[in-house]
PDB file of N, CA and C in Angstrom:
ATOM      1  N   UNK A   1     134.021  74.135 101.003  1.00  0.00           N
ATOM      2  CA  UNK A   1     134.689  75.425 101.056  1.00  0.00           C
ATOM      3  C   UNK A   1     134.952  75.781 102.508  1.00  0.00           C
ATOM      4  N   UNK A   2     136.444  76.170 102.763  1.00  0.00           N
ATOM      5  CA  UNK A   2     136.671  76.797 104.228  1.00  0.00           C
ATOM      6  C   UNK A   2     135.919  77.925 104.483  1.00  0.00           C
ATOM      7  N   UNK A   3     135.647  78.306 105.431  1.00  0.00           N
ATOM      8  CA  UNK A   3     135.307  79.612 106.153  1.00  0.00           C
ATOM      9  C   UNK A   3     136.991  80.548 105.890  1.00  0.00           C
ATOM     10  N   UNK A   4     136.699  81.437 105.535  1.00  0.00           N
ATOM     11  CA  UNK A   4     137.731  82.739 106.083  1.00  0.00           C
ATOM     12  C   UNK A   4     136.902  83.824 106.267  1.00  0.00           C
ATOM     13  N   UNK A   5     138.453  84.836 106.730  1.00  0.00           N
ATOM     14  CA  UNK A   5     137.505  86.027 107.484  1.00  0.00           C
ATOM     15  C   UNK A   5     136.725  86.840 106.747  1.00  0.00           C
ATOM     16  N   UNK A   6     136.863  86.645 105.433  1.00  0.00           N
ATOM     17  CA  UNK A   6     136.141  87.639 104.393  1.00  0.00           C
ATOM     18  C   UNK A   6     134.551  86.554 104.440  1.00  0.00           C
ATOM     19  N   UNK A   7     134.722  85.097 104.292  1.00  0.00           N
ATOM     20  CA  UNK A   7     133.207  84.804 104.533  1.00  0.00           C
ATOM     21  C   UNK A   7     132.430  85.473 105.596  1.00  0.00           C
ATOM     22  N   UNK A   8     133.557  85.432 106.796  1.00  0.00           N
ATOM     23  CA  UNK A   8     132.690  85.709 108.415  1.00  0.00           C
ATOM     24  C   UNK A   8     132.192  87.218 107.774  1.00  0.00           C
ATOM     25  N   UNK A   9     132.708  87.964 107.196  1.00  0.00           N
ATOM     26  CA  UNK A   9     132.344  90.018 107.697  1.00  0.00           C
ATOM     27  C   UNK A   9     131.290  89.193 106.167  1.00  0.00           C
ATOM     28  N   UNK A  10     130.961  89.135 104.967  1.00  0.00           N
ATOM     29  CA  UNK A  10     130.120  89.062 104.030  1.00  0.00           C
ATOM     30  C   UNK A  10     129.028  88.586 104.864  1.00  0.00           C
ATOM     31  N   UNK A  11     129.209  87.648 106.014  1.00  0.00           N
ATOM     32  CA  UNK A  11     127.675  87.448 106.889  1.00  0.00           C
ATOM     33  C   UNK A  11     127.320  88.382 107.657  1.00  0.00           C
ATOM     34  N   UNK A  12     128.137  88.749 108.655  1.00  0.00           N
ATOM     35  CA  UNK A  12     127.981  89.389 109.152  1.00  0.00           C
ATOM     36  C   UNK A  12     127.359  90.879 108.361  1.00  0.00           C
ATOM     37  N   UNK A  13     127.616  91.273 107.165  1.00  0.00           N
ATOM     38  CA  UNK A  13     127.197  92.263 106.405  1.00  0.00           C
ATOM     39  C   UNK A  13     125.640  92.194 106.057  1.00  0.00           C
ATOM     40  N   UNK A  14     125.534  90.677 105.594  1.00  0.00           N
ATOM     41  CA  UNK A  14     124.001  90.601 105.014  1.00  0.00           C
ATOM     42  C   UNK A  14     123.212  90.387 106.417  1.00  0.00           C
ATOM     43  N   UNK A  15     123.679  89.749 107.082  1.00  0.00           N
ATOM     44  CA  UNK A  15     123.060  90.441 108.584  1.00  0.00           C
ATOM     45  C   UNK A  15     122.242  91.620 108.999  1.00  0.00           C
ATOM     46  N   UNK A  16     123.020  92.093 108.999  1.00  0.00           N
ATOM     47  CA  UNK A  16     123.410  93.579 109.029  1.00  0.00           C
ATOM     48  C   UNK A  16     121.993  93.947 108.337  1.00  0.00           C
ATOM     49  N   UNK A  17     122.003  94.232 106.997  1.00  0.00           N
ATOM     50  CA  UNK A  17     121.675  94.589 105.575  1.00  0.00           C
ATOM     51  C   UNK A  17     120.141  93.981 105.821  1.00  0.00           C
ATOM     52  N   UNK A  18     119.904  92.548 106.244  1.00  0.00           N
ATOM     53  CA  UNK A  18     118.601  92.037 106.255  1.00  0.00           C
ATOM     54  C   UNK A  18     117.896  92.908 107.322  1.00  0.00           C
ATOM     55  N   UNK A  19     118.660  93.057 108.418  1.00  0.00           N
ATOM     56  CA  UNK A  19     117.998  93.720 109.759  1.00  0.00           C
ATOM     57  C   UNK A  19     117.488  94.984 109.977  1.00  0.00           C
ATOM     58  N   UNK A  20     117.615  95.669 108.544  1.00  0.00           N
ATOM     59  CA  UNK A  20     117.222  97.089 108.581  1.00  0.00           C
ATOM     60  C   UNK A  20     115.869  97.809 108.902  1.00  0.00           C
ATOM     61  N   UNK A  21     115.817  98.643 109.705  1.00  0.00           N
ATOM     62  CA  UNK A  21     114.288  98.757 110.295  1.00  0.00           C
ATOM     63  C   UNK A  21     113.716  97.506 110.832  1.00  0.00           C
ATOM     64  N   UNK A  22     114.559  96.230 111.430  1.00  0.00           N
ATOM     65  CA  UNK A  22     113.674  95.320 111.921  1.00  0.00           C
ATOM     66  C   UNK A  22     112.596  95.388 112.994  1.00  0.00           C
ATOM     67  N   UNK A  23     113.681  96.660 114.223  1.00  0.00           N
ATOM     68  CA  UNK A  23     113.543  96.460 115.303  1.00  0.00           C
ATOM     69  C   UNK A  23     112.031  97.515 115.147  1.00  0.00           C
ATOM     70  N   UNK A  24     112.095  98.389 114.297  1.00  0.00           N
ATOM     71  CA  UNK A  24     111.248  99.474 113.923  1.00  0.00           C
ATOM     72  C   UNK A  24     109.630  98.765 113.619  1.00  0.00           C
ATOM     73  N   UNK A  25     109.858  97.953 112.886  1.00  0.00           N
ATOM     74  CA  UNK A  25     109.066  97.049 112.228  1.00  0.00           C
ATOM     75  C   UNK A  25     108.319  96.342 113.274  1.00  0.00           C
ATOM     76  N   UNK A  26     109.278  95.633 114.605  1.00  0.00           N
ATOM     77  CA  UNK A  26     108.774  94.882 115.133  1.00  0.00           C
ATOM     78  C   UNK A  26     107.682  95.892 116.326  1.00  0.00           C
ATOM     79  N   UNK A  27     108.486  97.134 116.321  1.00  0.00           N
ATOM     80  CA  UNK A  27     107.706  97.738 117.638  1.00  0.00           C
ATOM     81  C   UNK A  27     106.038  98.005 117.135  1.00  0.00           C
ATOM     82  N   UNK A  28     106.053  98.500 115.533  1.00  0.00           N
ATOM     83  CA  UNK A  28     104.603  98.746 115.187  1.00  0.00           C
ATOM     84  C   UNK A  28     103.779  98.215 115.157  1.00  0.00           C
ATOM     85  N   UNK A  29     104.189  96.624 115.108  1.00  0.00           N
ATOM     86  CA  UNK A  29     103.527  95.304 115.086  1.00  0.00           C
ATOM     87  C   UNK A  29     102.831  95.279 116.372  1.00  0.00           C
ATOM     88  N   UNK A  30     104.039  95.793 117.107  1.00  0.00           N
ATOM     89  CA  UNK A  30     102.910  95.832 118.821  1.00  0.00           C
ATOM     90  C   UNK A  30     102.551  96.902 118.847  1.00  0.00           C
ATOM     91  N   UNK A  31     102.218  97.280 118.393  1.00  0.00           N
ATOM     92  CA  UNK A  31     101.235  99.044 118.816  1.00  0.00           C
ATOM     93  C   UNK A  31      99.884  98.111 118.956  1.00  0.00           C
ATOM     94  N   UNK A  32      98.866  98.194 119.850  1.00  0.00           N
ATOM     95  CA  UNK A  32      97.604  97.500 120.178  1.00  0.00           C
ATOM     96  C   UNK A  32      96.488  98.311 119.406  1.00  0.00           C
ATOM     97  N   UNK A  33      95.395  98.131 119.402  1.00  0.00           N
ATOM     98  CA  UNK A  33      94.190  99.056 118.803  1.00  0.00           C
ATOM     99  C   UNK A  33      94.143 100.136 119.743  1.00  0.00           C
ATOM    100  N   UNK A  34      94.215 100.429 121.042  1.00  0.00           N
ATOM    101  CA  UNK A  34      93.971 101.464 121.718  1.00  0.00           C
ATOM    102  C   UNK A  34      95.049 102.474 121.052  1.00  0.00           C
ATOM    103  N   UNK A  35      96.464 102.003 121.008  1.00  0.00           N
ATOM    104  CA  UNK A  35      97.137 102.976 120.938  1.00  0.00           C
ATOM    105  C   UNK A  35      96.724 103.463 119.097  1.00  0.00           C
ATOM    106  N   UNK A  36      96.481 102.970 118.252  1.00  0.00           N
ATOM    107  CA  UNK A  36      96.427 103.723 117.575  1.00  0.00           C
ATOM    108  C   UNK A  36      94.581 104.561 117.464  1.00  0.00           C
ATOM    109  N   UNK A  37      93.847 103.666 118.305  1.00  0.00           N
ATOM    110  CA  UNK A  37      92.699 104.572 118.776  1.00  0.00           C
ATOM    111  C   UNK A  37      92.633 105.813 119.434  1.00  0.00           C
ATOM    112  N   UNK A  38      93.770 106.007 120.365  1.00  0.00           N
ATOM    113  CA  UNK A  38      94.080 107.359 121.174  1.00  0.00           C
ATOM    114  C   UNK A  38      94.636 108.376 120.140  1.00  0.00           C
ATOM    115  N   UNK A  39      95.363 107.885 118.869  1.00  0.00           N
ATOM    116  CA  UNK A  39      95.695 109.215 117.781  1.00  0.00           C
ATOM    117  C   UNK A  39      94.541 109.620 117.260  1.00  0.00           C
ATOM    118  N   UNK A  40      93.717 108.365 116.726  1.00  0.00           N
ATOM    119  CA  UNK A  40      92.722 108.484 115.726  1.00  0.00           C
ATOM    120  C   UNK A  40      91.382 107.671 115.828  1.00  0.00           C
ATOM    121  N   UNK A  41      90.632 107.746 116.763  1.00  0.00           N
ATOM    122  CA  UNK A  41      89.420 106.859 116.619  1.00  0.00           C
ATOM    123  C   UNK A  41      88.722 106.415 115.484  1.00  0.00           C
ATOM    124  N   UNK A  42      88.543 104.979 115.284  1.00  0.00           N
ATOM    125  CA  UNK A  42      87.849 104.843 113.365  1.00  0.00           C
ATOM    126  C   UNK A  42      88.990 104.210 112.532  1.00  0.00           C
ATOM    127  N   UNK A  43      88.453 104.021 111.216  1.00  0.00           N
ATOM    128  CA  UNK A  43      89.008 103.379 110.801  1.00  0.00           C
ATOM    129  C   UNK A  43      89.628 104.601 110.162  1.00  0.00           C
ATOM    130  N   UNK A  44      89.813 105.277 109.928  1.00  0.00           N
ATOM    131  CA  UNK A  44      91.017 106.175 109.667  1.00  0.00           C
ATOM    132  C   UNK A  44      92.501 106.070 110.064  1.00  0.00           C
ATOM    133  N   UNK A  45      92.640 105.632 111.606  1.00  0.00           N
ATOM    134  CA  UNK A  45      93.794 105.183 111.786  1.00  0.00           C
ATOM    135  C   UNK A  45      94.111 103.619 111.789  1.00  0.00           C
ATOM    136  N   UNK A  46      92.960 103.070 111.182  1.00  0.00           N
ATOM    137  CA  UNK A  46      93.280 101.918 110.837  1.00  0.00           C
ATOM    138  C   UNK A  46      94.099 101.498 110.009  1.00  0.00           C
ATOM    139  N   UNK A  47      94.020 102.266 109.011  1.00  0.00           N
ATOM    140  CA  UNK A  47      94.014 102.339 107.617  1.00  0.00           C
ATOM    141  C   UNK A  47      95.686 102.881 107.423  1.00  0.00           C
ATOM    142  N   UNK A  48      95.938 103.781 108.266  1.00  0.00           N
ATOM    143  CA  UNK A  48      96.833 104.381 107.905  1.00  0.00           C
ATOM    144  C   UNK A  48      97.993 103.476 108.596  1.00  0.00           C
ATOM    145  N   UNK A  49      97.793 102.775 109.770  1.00  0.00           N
ATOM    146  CA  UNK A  49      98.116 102.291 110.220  1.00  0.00           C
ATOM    147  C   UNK A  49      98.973 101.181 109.421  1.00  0.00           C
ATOM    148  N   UNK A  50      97.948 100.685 108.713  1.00  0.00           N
ATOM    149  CA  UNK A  50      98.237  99.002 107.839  1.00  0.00           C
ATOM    150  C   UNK A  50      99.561 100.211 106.434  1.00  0.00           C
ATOM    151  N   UNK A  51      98.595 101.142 105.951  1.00  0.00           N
ATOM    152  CA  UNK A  51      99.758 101.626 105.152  1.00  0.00           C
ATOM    153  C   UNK A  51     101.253 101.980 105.890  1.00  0.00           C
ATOM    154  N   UNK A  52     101.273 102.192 107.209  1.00  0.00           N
ATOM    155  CA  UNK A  52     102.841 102.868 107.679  1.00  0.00           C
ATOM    156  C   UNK A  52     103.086 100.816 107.969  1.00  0.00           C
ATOM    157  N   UNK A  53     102.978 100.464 108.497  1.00  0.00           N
ATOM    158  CA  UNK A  53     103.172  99.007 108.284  1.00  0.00           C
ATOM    159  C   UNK A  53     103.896  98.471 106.523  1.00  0.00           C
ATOM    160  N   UNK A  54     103.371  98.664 105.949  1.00  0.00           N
ATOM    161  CA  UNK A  54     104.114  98.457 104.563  1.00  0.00           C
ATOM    162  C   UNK A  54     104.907  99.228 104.069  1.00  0.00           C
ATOM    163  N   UNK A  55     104.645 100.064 104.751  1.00  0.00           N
ATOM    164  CA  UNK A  55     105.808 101.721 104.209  1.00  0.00           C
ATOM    165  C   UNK A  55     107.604 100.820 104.899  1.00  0.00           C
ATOM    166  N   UNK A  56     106.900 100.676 105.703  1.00  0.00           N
ATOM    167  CA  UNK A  56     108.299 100.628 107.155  1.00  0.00           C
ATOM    168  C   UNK A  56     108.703  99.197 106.233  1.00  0.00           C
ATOM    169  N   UNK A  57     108.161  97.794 106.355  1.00  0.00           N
ATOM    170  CA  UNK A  57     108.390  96.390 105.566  1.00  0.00           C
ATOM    171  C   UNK A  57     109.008  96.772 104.299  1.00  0.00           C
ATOM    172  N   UNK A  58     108.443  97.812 103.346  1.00  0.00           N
ATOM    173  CA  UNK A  58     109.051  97.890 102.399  1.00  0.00           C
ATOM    174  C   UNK A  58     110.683  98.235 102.556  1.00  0.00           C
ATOM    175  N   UNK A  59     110.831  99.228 103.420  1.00  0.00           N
ATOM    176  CA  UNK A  59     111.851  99.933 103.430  1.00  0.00           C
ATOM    177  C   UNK A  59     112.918  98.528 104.181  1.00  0.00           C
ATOM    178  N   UNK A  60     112.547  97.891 105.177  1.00  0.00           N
ATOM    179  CA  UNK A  60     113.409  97.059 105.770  1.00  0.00           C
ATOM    180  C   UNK A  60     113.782  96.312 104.483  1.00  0.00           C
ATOM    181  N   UNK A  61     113.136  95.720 103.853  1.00  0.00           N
ATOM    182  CA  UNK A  61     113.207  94.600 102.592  1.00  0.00           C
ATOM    183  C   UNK A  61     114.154  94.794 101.474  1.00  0.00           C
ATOM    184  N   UNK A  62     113.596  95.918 101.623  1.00  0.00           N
ATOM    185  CA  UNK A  62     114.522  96.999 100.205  1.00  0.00           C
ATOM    186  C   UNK A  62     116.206  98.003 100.547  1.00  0.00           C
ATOM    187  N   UNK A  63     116.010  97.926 101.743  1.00  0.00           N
ATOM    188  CA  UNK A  63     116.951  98.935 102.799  1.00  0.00           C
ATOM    189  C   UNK A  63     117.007 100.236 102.055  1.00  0.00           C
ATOM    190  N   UNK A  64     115.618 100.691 102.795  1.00  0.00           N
ATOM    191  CA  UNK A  64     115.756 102.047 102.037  1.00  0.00           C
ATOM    192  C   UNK A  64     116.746 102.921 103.121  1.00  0.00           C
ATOM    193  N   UNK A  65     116.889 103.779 102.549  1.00  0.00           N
ATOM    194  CA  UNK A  65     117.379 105.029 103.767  1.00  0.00           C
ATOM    195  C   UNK A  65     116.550 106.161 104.227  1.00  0.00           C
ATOM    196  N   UNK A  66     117.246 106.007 105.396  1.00  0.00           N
ATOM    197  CA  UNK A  66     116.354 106.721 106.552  1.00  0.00           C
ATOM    198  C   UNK A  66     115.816 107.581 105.747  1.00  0.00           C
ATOM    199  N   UNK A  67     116.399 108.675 105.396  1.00  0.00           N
ATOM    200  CA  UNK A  67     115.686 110.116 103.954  1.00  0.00           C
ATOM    201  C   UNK A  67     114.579 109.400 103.666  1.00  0.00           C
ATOM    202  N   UNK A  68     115.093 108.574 102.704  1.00  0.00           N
ATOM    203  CA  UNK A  68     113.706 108.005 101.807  1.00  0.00           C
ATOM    204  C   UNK A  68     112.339 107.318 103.027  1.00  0.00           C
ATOM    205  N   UNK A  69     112.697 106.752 103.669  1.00  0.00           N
ATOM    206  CA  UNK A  69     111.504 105.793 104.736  1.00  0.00           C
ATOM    207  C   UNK A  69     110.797 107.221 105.429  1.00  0.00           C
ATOM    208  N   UNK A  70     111.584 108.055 105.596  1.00  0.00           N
ATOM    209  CA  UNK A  70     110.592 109.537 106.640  1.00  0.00           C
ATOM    210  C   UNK A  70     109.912 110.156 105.559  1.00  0.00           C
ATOM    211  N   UNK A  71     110.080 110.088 104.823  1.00  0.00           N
ATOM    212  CA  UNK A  71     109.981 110.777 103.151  1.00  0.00           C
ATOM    213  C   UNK A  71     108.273 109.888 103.153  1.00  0.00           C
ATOM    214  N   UNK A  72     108.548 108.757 102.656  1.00  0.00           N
ATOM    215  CA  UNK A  72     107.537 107.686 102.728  1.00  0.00           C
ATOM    216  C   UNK A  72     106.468 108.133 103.769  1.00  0.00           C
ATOM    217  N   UNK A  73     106.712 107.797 104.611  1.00  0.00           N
ATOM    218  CA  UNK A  73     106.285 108.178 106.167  1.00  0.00           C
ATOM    219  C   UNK A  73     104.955 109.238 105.832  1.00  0.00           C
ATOM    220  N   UNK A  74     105.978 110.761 105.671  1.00  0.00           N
ATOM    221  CA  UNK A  74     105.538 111.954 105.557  1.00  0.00           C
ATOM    222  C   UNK A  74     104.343 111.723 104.577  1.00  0.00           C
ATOM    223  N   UNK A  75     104.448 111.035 103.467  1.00  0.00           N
ATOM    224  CA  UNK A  75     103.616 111.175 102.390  1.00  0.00           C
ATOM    225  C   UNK A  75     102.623 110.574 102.873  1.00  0.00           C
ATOM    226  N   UNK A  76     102.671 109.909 103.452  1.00  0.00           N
ATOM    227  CA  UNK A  76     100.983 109.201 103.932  1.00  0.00           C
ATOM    228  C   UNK A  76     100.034 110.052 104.629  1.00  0.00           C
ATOM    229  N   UNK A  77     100.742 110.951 105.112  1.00  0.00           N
ATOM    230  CA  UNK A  77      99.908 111.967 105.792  1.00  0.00           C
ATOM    231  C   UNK A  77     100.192 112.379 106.848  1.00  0.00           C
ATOM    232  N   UNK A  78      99.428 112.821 108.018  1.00  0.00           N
ATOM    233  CA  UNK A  78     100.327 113.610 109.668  1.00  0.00           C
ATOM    234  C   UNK A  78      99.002 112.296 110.599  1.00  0.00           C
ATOM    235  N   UNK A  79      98.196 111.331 110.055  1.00  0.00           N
ATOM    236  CA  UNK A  79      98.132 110.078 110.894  1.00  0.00           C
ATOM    237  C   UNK A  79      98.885 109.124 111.274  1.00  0.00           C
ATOM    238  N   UNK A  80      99.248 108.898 109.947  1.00  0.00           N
ATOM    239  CA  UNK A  80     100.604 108.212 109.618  1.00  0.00           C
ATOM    240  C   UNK A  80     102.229 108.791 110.420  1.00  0.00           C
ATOM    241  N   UNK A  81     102.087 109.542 110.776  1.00  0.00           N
ATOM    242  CA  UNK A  81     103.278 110.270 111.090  1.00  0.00           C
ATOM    243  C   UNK A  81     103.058 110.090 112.861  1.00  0.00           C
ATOM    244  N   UNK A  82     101.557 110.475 113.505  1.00  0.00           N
ATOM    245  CA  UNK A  82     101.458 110.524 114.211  1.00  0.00           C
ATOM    246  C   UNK A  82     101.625 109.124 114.928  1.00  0.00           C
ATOM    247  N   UNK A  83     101.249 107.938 114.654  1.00  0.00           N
ATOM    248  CA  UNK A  83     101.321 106.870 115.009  1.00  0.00           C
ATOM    249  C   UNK A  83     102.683 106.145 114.632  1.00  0.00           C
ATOM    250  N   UNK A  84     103.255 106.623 113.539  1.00  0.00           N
ATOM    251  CA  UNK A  84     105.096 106.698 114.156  1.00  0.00           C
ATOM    252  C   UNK A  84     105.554 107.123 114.708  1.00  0.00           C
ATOM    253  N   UNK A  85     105.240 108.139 114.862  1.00  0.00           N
ATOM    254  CA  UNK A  85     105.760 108.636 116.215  1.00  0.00           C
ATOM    255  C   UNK A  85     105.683 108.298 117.997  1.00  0.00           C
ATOM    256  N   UNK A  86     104.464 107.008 117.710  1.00  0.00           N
ATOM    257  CA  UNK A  86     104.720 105.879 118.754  1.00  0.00           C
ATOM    258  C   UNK A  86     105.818 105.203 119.022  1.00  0.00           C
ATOM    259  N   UNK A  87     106.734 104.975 117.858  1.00  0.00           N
ATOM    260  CA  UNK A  87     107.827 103.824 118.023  1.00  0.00           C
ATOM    261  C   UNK A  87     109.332 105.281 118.083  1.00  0.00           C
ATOM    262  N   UNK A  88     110.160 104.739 119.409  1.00  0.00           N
ATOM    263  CA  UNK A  88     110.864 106.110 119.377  1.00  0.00           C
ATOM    264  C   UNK A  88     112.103 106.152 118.583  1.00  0.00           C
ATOM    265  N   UNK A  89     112.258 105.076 118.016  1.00  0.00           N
ATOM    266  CA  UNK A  89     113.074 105.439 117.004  1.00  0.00           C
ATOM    267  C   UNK A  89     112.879 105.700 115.421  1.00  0.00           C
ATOM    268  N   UNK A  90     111.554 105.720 115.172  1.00  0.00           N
ATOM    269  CA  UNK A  90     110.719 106.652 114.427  1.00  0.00           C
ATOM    270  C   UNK A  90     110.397 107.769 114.617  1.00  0.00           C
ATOM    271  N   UNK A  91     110.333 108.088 115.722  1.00  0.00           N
ATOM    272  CA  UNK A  91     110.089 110.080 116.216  1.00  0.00           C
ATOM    273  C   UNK A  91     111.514 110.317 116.016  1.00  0.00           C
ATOM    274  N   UNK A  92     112.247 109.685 116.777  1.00  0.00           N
ATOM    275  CA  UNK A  92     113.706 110.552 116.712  1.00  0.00           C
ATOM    276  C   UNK A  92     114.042 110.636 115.036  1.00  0.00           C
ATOM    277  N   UNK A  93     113.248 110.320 114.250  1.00  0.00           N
ATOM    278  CA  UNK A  93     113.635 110.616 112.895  1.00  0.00           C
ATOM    279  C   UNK A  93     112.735 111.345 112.526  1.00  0.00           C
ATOM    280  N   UNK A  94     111.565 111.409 112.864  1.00  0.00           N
ATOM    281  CA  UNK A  94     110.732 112.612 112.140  1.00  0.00           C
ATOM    282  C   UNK A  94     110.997 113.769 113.089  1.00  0.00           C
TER     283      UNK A  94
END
């Protein structure tokens, strides 16, 4: 099968589409133990931690929308919120 331009933009789309919240995803991954020790000492922000981690994966996987992922977010609690609010293109949404 040739390439045409409707193949090139359908990649370029699922591109797109796969990459959602990647970059989001990748920054939480580096958040270190201190930083989420300075919100919350304990395993409290451990915890919440590993849940905003699957909150965010889910949403990239699934491409939720922004609404729904802050929504998510919110429901975990104001630890959860607080330690998104490490990554700044997670604050600029809450």
């Amino acid at each position: 099968m040739t390439d045409n331009r409707f193949n090139n933009l359908f990649s370029d789309a699922d591109a797109a589409f796969n990459a959602a919240y990647k970059n989001e995803l990748n920054e939480l991954k580096g958040l270190s133990s201190s930083d989420i020790d300075s919100i919350i000492p304990g395993t409290a922000g451990s915890t919440a931690y590993s849940a905003l981690l699957n909150i965010v994966e889910t949403a990239s996987k699934e491409n939720l929308s922004q609404a729904a992922l802050i929504e998510n977010i919110k429901g975990l609690g104001d630890i959860a919120v607080q330690i998104a609010r490490k990554v700044p293109q997670l604050a600029a949404l809450l």
